[in-house]
Protein backbone atom coordinates (compact mmCIF):
# COMPACT_ATOMS: atom_id res chain seq x y z
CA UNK A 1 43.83 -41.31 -8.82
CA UNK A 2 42.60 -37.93 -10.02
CA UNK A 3 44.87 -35.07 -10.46
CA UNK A 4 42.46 -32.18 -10.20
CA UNK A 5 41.46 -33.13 -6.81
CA UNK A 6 44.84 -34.39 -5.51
CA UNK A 7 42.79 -37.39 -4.17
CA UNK A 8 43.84 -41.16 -4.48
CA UNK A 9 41.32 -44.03 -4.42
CA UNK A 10 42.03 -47.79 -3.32
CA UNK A 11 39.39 -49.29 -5.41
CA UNK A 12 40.93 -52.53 -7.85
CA UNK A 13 39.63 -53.73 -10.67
CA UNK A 14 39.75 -53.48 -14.38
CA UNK A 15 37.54 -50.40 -14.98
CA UNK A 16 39.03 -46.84 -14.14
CA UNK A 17 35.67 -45.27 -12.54
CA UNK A 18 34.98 -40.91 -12.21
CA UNK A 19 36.53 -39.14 -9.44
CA UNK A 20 33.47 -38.37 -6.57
CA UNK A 21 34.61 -35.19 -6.06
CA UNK A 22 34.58 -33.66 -9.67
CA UNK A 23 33.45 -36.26 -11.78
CA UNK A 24 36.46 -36.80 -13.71
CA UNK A 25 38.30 -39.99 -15.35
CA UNK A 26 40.57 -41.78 -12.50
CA UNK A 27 43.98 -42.60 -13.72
CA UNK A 28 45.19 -46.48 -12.62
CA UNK A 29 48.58 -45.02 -11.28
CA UNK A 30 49.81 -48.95 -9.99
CA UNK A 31 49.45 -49.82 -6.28
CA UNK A 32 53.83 -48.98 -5.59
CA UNK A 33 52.78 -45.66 -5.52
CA UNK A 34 53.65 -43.12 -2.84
CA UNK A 35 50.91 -40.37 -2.88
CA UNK A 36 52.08 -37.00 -1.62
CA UNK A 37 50.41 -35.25 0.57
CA UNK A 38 47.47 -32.92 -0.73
CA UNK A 39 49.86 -29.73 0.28
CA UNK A 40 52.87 -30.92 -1.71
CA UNK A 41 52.37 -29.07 -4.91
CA UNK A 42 55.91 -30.21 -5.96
CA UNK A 43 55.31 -33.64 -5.44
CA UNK A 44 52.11 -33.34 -7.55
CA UNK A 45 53.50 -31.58 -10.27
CA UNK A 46 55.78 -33.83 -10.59
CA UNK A 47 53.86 -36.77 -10.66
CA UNK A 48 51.35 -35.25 -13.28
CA UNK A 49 54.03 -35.07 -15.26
CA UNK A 50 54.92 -38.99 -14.96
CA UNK A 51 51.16 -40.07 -15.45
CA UNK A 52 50.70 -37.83 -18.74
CA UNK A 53 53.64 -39.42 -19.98
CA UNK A 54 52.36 -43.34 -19.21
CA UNK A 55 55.29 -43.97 -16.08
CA UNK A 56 53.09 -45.89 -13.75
CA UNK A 57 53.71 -47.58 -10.73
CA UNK A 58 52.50 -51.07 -11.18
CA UNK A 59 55.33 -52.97 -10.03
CA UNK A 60 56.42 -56.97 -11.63
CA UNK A 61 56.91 -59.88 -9.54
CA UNK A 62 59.08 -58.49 -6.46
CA UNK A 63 61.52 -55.92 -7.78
CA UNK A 64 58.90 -52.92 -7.42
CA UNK A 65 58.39 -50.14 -10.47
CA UNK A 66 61.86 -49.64 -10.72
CA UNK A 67 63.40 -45.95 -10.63
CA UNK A 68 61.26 -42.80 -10.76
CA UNK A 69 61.92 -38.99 -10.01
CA UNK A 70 60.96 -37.72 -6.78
CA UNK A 71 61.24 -33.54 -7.63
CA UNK A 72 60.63 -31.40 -10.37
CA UNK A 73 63.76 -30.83 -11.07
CA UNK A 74 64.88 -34.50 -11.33
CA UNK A 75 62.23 -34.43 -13.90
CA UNK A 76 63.82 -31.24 -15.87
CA UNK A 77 67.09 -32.41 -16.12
CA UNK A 78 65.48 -35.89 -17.37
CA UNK A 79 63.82 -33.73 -20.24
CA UNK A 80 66.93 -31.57 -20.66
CA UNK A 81 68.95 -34.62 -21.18
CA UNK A 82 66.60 -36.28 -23.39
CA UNK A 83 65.65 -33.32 -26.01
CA UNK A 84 66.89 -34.09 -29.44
CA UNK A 85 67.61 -37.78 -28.47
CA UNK A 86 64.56 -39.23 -29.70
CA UNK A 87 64.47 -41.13 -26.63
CA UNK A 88 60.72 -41.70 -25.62
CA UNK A 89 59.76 -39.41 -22.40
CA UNK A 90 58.48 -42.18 -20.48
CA UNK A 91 61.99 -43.89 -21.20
CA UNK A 92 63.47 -40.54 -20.34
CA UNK A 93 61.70 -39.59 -17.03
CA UNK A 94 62.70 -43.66 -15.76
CA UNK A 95 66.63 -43.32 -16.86
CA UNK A 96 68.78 -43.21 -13.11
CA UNK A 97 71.94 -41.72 -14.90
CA UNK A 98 71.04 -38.69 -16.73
CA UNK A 99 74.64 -38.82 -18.19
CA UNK A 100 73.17 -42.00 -20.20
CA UNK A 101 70.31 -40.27 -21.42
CA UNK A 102 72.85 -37.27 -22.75
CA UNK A 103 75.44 -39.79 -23.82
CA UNK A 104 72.79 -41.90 -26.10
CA UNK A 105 73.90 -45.35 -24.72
CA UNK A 106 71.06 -46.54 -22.23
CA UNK A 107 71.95 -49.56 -20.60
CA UNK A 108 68.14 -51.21 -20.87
């Protein structure tokens, strides 16, 4: 995946590869993900914001990658919730309940 271009690539294997269009490092984003379309800038913002913190899509056996935030403002209130916790922001941007992220207690 390379989010300069907004462009997604199918390609497996172990090595990340450059982006054809501008040359850049491809991120291995896990094949659960859902690209948005090139003309959602929301969508994109807010998955820039999950790959810079490490959430990936990669999924485990059958249950899928679990939870992850759709808009960019599920994303601020997971970051509003989690400032001063010390709670990791890949830990953060995952959490379902934001009241469990503001409370302290996560249930993982």
């Amino acid at each position: 995946m390379c989010l300069p271009c907004r462009s997604s690539f199918k390609k497996r294997g172990t090595r990340a590869g450059r982006c054809p269009g501008c040359g850049g490092a491809l991120i291995d984003a896990g094949q659960d993900l859902a690209v948005p379309k090139r003309s959602d800038s929301a969508g994109w913002r807010t998955l820039t914001v999950l790959l810079n913190a490490g959430v990936t899509f990669h999924s485990g056996c059958c249950d899928g990658p679990g939870w992850r935030p759709r808009t960019p403002r599920e994303v601020r209130e997971r970051l509003a919730a989690a400032a001063g916790t010390g709670v990791p922001l890949s830990v953060a941007l995952t959490t379902v309940d934001v009241d469990e992220l503001r409370s302290g207690q996560l249930s993982r």
